[in-house]
PDB file of N, CA and C in Angstrom:
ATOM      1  N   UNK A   1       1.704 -21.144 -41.409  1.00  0.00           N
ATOM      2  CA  UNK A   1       1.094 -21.591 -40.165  1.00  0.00           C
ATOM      3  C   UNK A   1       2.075 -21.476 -38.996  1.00  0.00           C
ATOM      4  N   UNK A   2       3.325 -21.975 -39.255  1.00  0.00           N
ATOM      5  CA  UNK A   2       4.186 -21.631 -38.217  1.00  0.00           C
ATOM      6  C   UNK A   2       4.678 -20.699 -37.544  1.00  0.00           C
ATOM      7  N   UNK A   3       4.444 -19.572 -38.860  1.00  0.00           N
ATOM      8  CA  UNK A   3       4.463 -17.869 -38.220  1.00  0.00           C
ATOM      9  C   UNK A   3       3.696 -17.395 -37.405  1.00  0.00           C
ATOM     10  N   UNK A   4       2.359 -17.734 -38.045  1.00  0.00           N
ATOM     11  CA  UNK A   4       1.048 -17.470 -36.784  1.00  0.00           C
ATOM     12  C   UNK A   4       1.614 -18.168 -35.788  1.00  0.00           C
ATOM     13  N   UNK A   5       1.722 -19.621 -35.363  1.00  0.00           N
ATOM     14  CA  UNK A   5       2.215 -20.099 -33.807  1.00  0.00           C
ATOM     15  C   UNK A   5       3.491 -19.049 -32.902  1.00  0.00           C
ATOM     16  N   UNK A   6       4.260 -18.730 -34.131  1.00  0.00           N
ATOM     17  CA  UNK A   6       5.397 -18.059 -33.469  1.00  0.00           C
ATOM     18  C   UNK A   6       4.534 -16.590 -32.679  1.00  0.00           C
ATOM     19  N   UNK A   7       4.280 -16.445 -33.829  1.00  0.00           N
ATOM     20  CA  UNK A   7       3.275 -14.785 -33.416  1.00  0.00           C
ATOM     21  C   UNK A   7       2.657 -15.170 -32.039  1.00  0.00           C
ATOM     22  N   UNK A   8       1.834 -16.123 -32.034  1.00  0.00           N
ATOM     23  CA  UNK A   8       0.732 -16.242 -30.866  1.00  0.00           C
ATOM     24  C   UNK A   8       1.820 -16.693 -29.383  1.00  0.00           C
ATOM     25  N   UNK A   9       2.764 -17.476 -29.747  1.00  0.00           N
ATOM     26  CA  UNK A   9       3.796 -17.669 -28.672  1.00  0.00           C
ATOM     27  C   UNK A   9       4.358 -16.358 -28.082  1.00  0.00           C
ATOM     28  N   UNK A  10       4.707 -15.589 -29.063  1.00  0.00           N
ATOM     29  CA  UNK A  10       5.983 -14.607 -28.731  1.00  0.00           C
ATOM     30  C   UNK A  10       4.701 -13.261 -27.803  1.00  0.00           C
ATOM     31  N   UNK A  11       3.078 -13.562 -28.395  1.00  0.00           N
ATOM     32  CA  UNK A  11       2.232 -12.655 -27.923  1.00  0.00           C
ATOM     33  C   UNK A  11       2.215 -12.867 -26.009  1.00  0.00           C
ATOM     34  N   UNK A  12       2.046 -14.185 -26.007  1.00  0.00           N
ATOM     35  CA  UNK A  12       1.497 -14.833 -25.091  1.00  0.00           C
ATOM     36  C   UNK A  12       2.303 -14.518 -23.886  1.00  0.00           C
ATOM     37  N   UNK A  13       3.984 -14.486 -24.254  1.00  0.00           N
ATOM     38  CA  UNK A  13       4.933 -14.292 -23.824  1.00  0.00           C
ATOM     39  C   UNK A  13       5.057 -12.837 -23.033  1.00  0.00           C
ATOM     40  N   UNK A  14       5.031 -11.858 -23.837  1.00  0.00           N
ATOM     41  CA  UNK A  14       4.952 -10.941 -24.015  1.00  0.00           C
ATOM     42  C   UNK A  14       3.790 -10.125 -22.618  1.00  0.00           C
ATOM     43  N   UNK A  15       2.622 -10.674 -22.954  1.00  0.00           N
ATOM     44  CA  UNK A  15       1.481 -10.420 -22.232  1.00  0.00           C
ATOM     45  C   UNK A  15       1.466 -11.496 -20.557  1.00  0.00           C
ATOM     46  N   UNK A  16       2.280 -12.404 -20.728  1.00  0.00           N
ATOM     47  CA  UNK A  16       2.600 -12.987 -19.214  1.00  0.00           C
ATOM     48  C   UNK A  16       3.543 -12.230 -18.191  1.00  0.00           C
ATOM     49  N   UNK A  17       4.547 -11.757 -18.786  1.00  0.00           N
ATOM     50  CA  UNK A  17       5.511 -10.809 -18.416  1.00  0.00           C
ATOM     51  C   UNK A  17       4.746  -9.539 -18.101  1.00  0.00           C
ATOM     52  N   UNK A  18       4.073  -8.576 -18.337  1.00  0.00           N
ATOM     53  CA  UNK A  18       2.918  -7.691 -18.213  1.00  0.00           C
ATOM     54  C   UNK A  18       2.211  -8.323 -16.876  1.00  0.00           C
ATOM     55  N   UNK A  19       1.907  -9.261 -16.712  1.00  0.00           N
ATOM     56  CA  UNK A  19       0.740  -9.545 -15.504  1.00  0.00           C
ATOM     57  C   UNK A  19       1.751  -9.820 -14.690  1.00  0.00           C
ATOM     58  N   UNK A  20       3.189 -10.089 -15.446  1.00  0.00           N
ATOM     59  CA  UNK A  20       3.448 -10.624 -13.720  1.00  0.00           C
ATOM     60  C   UNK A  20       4.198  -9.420 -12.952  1.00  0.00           C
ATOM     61  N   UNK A  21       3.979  -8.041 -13.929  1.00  0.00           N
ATOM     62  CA  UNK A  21       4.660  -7.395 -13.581  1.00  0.00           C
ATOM     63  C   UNK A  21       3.523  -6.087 -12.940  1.00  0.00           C
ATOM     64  N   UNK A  22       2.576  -6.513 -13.042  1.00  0.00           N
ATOM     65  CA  UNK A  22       1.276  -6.118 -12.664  1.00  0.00           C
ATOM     66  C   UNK A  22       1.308  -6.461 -11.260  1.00  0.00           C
ATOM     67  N   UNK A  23       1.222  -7.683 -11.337  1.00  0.00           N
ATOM     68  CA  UNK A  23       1.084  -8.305  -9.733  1.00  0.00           C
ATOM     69  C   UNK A  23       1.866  -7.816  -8.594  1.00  0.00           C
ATOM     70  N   UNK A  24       3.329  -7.854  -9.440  1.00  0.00           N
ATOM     71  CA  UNK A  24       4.409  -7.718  -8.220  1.00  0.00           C
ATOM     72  C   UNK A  24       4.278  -6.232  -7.992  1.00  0.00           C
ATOM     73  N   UNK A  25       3.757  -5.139  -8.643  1.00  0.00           N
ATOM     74  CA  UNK A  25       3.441  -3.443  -8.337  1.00  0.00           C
ATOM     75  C   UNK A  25       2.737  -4.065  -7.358  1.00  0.00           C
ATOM     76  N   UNK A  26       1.227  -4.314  -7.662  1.00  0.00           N
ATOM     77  CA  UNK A  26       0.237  -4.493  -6.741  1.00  0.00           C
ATOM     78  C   UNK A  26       0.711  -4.842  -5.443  1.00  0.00           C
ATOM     79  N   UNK A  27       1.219  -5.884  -5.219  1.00  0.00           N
ATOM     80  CA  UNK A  27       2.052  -6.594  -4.318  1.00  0.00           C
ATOM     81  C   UNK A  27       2.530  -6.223  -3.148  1.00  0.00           C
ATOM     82  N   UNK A  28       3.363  -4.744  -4.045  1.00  0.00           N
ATOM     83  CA  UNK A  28       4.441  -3.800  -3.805  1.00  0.00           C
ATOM     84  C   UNK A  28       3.848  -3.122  -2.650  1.00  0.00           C
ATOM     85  N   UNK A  29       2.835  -2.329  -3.902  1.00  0.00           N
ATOM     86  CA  UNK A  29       1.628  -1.473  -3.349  1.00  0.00           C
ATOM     87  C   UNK A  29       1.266  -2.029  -1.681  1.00  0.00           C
ATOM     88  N   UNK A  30       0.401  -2.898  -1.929  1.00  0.00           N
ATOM     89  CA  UNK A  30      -0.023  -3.400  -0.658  1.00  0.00           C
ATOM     90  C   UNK A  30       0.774  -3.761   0.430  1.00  0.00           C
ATOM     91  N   UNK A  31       2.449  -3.801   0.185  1.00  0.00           N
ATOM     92  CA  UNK A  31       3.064  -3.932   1.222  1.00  0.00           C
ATOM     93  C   UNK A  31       3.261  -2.762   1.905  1.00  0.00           C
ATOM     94  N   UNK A  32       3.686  -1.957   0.912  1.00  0.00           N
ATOM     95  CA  UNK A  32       3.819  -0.401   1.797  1.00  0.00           C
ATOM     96  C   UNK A  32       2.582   0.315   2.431  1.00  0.00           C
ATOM     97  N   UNK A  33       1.201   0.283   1.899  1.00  0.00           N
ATOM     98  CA  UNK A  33       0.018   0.324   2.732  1.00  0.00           C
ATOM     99  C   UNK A  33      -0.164  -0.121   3.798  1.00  0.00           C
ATOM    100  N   UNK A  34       0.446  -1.415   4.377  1.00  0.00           N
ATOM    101  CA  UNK A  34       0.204  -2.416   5.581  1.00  0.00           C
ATOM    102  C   UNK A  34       1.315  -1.682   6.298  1.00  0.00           C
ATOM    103  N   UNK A  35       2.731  -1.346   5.917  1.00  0.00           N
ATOM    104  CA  UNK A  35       3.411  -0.819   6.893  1.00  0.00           C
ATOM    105  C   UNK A  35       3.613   0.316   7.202  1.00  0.00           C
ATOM    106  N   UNK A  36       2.706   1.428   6.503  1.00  0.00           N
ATOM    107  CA  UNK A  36       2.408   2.423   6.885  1.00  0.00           C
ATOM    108  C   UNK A  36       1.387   2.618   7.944  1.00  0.00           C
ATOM    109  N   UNK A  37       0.086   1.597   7.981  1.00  0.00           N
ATOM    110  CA  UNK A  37      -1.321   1.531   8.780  1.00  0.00           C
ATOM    111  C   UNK A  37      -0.439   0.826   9.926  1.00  0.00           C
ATOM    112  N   UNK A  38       0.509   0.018  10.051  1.00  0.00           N
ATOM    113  CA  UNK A  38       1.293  -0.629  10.982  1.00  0.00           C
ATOM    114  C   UNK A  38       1.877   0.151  12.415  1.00  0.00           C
ATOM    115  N   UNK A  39       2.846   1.605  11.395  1.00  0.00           N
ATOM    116  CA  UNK A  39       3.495   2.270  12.091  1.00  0.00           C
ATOM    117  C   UNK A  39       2.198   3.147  12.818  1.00  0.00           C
ATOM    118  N   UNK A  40       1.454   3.364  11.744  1.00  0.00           N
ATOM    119  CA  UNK A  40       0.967   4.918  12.210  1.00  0.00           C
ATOM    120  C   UNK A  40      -0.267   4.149  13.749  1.00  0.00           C
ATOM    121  N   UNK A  41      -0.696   2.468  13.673  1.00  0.00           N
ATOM    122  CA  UNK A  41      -0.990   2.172  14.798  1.00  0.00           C
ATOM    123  C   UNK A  41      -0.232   1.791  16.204  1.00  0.00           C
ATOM    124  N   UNK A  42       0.811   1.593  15.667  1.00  0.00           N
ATOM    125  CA  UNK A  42       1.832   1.524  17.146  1.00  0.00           C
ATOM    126  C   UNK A  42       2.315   3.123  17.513  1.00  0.00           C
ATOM    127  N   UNK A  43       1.969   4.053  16.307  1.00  0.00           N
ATOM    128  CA  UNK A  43       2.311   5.603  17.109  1.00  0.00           C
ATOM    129  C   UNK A  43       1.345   5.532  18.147  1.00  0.00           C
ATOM    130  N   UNK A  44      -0.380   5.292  17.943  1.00  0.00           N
ATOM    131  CA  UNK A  44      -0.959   5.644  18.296  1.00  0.00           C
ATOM    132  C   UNK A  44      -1.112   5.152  19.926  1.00  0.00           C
ATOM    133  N   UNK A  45      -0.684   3.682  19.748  1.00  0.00           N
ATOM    134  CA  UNK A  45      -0.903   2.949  20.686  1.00  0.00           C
ATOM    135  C   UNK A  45       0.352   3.076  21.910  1.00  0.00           C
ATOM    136  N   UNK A  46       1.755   3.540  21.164  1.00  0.00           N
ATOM    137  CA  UNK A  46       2.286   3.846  22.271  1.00  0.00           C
ATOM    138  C   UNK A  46       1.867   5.045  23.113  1.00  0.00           C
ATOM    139  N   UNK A  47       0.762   5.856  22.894  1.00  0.00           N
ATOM    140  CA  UNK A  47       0.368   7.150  24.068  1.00  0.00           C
ATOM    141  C   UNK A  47      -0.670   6.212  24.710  1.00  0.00           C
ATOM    142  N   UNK A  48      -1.076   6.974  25.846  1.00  0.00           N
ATOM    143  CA  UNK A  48      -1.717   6.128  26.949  1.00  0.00           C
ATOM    144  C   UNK A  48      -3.010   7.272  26.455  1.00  0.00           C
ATOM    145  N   UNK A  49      -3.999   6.782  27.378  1.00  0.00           N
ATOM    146  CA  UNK A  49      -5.753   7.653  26.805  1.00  0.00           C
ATOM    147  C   UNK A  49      -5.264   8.740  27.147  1.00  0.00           C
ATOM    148  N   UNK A  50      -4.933   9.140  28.415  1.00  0.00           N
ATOM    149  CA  UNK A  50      -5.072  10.569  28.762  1.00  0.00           C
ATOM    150  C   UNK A  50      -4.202  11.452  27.587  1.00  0.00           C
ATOM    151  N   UNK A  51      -2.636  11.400  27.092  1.00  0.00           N
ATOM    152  CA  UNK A  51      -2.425  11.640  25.989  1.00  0.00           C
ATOM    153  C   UNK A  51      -2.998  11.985  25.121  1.00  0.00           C
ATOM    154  N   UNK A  52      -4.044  10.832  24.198  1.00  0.00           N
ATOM    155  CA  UNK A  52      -5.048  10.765  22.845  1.00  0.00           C
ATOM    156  C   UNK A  52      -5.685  11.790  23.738  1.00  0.00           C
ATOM    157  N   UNK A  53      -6.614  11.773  24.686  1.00  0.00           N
ATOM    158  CA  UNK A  53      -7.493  12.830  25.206  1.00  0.00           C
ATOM    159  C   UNK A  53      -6.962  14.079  24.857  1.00  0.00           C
ATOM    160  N   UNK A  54      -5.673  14.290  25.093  1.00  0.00           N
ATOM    161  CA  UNK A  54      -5.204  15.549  25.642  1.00  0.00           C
ATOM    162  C   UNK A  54      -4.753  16.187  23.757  1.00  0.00           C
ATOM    163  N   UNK A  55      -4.219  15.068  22.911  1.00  0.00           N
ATOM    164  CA  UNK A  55      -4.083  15.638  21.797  1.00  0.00           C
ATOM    165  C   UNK A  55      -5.202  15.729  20.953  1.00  0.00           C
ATOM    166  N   UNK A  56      -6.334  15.388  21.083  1.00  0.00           N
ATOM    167  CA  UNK A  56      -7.371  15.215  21.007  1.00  0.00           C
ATOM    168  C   UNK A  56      -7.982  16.864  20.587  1.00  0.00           C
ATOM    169  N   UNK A  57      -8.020  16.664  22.196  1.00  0.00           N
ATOM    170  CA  UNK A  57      -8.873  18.269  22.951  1.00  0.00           C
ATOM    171  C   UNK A  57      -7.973  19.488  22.531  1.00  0.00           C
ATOM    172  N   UNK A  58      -6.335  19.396  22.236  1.00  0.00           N
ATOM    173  CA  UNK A  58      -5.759  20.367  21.213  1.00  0.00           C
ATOM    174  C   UNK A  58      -5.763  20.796  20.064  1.00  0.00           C
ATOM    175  N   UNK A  59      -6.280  19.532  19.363  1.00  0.00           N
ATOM    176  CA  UNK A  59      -6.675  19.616  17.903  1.00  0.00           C
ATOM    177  C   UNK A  59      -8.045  20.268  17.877  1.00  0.00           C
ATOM    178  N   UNK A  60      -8.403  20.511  18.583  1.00  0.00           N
ATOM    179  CA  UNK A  60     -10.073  20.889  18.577  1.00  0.00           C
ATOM    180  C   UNK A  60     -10.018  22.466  19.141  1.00  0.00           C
ATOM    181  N   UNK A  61      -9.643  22.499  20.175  1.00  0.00           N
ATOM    182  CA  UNK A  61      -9.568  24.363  20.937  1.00  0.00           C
ATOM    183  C   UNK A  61      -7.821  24.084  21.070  1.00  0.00           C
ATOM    184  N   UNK A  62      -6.883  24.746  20.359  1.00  0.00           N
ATOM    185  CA  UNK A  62      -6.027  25.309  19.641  1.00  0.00           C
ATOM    186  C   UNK A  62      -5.386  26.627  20.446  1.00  0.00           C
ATOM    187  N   UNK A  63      -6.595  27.195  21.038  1.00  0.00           N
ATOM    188  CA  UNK A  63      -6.563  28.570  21.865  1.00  0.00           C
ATOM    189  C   UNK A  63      -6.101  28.070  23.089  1.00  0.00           C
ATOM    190  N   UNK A  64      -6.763  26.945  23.743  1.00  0.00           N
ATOM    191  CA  UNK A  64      -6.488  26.301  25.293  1.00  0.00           C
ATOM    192  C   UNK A  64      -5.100  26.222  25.539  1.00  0.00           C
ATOM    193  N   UNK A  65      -4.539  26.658  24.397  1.00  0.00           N
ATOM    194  CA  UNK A  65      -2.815  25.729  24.974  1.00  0.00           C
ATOM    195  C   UNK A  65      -2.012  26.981  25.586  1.00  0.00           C
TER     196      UNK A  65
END
């Protein structure tokens, strides 16, 4: 009987370490997502409209430039 407890302890153990190592990827994950959507909105936001307009209307007719 005590083997089974050991077994089910050492499982339990085993499989907590796994989630928590789950979490902290995830975690990870989602931090570098937020500071990527972060940067790539202060690129955007440091051009003024006419800028966005203007890179805009380049990305589109290519020939105009």
């Amino acid at each position: 009987m005590s083997d089974i407890l050991a077994k089910v302890k050492a499982d339990e153990e085993k499989n907590g370490r796994f989630w928590q190592q789950f979490k902290l990827l995830w975690s990870g994950l989602f931090v570098l997502a937020t500071a990527v959507a972060t940067i790539v909105g202060w690129q955007n936001e440091g051009q003024s409209s006419n800028q966005q307009l203007l890179a805009l209307t380049l990305r589109r007719n290519p020939k105009n430039n």
